[in-house]
N, C-alpha and C. Protein backbone atom coordinates (compact mmCIF):
# COMPACT_ATOMS: atom_id res chain seq x y z
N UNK A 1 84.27 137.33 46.19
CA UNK A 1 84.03 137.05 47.59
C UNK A 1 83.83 135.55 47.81
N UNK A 2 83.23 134.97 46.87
CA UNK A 2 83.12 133.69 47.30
C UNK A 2 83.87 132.74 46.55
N UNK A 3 84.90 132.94 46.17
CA UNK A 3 86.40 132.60 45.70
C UNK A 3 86.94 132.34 46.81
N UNK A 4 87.33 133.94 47.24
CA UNK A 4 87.95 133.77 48.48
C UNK A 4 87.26 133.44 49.80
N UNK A 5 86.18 133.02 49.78
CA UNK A 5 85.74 132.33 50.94
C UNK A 5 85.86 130.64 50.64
N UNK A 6 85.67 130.20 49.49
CA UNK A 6 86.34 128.89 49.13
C UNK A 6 87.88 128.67 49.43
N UNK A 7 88.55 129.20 49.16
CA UNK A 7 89.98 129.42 49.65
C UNK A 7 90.56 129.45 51.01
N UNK A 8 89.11 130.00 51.60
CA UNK A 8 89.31 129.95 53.34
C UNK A 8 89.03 128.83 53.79
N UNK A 9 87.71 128.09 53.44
CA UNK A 9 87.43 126.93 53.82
C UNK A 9 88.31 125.22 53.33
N UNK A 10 89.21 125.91 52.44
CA UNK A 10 89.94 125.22 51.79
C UNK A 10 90.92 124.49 52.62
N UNK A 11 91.69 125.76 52.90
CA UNK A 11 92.70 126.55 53.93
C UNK A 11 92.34 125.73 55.44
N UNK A 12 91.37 126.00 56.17
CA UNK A 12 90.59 125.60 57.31
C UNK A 12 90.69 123.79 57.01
N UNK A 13 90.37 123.34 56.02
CA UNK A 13 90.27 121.82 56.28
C UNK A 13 91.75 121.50 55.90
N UNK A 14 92.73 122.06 55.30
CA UNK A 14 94.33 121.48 55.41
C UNK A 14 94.49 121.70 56.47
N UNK A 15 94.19 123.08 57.26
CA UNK A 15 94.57 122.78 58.78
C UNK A 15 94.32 121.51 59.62
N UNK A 16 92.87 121.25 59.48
CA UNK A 16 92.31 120.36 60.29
C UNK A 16 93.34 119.29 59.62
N UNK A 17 93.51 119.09 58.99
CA UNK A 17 94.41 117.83 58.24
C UNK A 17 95.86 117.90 58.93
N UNK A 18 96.09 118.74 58.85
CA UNK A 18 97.23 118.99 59.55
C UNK A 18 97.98 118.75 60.83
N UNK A 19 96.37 119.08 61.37
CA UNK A 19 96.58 118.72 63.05
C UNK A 19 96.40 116.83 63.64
N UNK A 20 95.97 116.17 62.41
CA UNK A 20 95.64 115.11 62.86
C UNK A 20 97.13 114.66 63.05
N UNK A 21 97.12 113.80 64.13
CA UNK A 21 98.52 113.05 64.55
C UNK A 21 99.60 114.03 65.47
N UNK A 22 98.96 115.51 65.66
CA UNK A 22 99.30 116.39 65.85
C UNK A 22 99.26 116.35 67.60
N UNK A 23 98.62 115.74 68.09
CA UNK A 23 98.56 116.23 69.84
C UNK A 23 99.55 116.78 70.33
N UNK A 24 99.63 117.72 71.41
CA UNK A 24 100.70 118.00 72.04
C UNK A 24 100.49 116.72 73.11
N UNK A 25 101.77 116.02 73.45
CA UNK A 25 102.19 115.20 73.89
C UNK A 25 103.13 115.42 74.68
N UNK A 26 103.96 114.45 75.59
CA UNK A 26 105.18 115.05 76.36
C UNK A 26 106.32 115.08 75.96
N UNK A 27 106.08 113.85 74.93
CA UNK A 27 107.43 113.54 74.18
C UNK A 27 107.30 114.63 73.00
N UNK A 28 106.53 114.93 72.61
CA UNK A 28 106.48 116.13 71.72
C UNK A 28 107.12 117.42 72.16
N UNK A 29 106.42 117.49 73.23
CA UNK A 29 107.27 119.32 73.94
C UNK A 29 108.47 118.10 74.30
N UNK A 30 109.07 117.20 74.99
CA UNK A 30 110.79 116.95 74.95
C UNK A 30 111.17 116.88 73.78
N UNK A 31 110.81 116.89 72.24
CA UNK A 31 111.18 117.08 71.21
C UNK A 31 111.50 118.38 70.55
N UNK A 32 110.78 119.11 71.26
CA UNK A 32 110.21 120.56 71.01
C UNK A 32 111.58 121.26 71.18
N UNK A 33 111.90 120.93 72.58
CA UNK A 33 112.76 121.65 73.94
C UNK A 33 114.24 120.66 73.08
N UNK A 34 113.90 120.10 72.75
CA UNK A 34 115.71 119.66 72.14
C UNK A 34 116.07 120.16 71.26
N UNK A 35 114.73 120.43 69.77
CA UNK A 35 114.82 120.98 68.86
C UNK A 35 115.71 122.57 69.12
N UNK A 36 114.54 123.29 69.97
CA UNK A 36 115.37 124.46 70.55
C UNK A 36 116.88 124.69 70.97
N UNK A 37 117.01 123.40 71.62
CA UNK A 37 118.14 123.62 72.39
C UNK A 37 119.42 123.43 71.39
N UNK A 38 119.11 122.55 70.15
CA UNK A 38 120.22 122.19 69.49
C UNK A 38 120.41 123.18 68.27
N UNK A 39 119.10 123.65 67.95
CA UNK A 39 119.27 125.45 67.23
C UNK A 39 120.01 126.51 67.89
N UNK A 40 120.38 126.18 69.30
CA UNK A 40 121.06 127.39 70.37
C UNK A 40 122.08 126.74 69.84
N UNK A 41 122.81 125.80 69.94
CA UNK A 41 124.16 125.25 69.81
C UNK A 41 124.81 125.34 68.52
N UNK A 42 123.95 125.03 67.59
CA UNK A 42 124.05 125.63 66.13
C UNK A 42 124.63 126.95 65.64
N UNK A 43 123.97 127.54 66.53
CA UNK A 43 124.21 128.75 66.66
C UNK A 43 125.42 129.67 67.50
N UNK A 44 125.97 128.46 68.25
CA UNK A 44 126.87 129.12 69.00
C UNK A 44 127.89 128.33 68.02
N UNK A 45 127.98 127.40 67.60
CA UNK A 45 129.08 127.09 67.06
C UNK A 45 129.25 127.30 65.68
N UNK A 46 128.36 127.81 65.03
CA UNK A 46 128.48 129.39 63.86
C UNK A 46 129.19 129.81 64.56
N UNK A 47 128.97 130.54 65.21
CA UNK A 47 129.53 131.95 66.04
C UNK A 47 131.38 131.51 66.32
N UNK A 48 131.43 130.30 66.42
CA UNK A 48 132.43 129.61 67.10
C UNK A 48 133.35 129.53 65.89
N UNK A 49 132.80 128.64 64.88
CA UNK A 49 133.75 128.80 63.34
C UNK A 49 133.99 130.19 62.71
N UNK A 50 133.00 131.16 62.98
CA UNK A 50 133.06 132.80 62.34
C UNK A 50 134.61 133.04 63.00
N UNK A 51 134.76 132.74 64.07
CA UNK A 51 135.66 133.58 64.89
C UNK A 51 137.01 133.11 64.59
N UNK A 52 136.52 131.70 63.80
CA UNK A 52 138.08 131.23 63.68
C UNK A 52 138.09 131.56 61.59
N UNK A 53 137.46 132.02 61.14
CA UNK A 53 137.14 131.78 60.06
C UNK A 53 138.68 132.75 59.19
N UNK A 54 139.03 133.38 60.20
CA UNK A 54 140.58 134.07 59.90
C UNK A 54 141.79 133.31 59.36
N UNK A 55 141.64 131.62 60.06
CA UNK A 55 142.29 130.88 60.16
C UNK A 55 142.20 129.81 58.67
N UNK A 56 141.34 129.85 58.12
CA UNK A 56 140.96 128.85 56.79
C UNK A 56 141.65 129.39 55.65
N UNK A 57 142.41 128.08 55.11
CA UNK A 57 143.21 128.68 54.40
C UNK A 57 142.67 129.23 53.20
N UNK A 58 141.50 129.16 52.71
CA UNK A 58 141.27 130.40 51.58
C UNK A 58 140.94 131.68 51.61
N UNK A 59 140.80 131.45 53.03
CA UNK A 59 140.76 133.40 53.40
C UNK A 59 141.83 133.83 53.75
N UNK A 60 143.24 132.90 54.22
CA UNK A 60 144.42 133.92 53.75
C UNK A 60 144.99 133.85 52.70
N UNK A 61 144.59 132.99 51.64
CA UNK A 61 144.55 133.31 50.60
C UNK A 61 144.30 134.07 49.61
N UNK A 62 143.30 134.20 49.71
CA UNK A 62 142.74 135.76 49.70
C UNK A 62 143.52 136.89 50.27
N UNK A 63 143.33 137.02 50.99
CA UNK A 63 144.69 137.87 51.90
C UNK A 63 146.17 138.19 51.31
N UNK A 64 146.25 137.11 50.98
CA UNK A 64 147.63 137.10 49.98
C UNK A 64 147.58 137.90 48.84
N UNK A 65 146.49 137.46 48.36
CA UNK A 65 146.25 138.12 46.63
C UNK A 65 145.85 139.20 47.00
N UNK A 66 145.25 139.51 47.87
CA UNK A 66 145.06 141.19 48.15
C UNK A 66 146.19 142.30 48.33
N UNK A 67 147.13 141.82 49.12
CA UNK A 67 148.48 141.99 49.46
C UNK A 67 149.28 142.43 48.16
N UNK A 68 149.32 141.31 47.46
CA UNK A 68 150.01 141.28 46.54
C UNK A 68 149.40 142.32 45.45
N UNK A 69 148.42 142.60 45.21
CA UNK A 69 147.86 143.39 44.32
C UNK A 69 147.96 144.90 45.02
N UNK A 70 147.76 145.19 46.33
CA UNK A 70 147.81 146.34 46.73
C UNK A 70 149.62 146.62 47.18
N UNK A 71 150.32 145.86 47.23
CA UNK A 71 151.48 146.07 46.83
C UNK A 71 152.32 146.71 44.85
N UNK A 72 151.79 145.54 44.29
CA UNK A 72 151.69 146.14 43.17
C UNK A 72 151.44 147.78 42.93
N UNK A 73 150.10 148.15 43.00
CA UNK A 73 149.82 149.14 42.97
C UNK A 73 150.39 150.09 43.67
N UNK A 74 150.77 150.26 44.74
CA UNK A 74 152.29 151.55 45.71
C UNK A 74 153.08 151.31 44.66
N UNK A 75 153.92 150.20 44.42
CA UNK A 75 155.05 150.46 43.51
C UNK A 75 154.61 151.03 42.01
N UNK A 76 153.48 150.82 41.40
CA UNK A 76 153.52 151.73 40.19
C UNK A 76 152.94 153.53 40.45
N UNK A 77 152.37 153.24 41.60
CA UNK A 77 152.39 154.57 42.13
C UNK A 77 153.59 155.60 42.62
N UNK A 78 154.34 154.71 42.94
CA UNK A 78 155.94 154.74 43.25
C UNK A 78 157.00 155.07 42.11
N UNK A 79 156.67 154.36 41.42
CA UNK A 79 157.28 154.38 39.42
C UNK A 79 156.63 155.93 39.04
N UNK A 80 155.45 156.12 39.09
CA UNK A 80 154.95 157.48 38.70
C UNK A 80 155.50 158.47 38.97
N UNK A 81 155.79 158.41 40.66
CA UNK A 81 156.63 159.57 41.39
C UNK A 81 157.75 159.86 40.80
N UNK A 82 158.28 158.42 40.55
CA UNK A 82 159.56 158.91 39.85
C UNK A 82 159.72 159.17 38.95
N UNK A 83 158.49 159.32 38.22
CA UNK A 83 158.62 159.44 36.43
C UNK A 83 158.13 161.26 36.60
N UNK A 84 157.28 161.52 37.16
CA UNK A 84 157.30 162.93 37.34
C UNK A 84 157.99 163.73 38.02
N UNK A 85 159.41 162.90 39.41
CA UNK A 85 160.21 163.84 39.15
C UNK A 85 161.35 164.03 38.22
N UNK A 86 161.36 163.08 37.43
CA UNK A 86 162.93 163.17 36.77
C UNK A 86 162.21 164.17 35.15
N UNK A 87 160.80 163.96 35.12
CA UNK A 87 160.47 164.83 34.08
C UNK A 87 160.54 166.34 34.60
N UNK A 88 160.10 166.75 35.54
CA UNK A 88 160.72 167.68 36.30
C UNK A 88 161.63 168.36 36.38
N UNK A 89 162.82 167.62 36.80
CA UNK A 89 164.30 167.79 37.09
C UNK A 89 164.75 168.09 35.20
N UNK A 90 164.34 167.72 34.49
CA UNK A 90 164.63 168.04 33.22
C UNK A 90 164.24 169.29 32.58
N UNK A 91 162.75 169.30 32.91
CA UNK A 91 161.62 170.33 32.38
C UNK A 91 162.54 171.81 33.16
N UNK A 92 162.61 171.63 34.25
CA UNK A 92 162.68 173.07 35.09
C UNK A 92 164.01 173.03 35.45
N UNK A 93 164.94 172.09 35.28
CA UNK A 93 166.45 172.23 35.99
C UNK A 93 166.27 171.95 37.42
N UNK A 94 165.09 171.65 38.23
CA UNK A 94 165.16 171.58 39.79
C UNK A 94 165.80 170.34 40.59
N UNK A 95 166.20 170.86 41.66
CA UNK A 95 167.06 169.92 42.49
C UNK A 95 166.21 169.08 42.66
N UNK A 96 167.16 167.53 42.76
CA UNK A 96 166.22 166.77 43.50
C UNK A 96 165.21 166.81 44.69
N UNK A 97 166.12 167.27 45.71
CA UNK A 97 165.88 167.58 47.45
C UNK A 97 165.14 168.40 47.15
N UNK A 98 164.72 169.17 46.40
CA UNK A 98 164.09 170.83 46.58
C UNK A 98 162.74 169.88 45.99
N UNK A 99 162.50 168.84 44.57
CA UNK A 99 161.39 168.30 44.85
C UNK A 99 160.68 167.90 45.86
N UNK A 100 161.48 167.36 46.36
CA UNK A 100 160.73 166.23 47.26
C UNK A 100 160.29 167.21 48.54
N UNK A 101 161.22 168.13 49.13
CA UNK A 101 160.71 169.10 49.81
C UNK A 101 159.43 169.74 49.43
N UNK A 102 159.57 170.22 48.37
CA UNK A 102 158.33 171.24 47.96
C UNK A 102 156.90 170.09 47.69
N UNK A 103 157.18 169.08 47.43
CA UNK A 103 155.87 167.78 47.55
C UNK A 103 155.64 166.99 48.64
N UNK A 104 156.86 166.84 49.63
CA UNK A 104 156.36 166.06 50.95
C UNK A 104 156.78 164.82 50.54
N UNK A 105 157.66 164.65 50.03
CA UNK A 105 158.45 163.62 49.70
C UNK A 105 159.14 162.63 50.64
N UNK A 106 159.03 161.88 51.31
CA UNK A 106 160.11 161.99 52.30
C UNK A 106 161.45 161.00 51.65
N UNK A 107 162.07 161.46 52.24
CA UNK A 107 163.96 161.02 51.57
C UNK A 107 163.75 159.48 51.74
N UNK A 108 163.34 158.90 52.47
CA UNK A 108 163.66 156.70 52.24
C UNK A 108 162.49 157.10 51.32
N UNK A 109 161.72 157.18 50.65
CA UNK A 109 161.00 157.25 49.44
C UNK A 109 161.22 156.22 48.46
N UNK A 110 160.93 155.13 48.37
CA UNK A 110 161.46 153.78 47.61
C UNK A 110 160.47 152.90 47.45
N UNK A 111 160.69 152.10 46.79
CA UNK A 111 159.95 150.41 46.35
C UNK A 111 159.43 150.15 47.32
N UNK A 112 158.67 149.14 47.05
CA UNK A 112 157.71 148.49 48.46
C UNK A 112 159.00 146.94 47.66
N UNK A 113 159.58 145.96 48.45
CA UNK A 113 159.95 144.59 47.92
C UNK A 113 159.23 143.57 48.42
């Protein structure tokens, strides 16, 4: 208890220390009121670069490599299709058309380029 009441009184005289030089003044609140005002603007022009942030070229860069990788991937997904129907067409004798019918195949069924 009287730890922490040393700690309070501790506490209490950095305040008082604190406040010296401290007055509220006028030029203080017009310092105050600019401070504010230029944290609003800050803030709107975050808001302002977010919106364009589509536009920087390492985020369509990004974009690109995303592209490109999720392209990749359809075409070996694409390669698969075709590797299980021609194992298919071997295994069972079945028509092509009758695969792709009976799976939902649809006929332009091809590469992504």
């Amino acid at each position: 208890l009287s730890e922490g009441n040393q700690k309070h009184a501790a506490l209490q005289k950095s305040i008082e220390k604190a406040k010296i030089g401290r007055h509220e003044t006028e030029e203080r609140a017009m310092l105050a009121k600019e401070l504010s005002s230029l944290r609003d603007q800050r803030g709107q022009l975050k808001a302002e670069v977010e919106k364009y942030k589509e536009c920087d070229p390492q985020v369509v860069e990004e974009i690109r490599q995303a592209n490109k990788v999720a392209k990749e991937a359809a075409n070996r997904w694409t390669d698969n299709i075709f590797a299980i129907k021609s194992w298919a067409k071997r295994k069972f004798g079945l028509e092509e058309n009758k695969i792709d019918k009976n799976f939902g195949i649809p006929e332009d069924f091809d590469y992504i380029d």
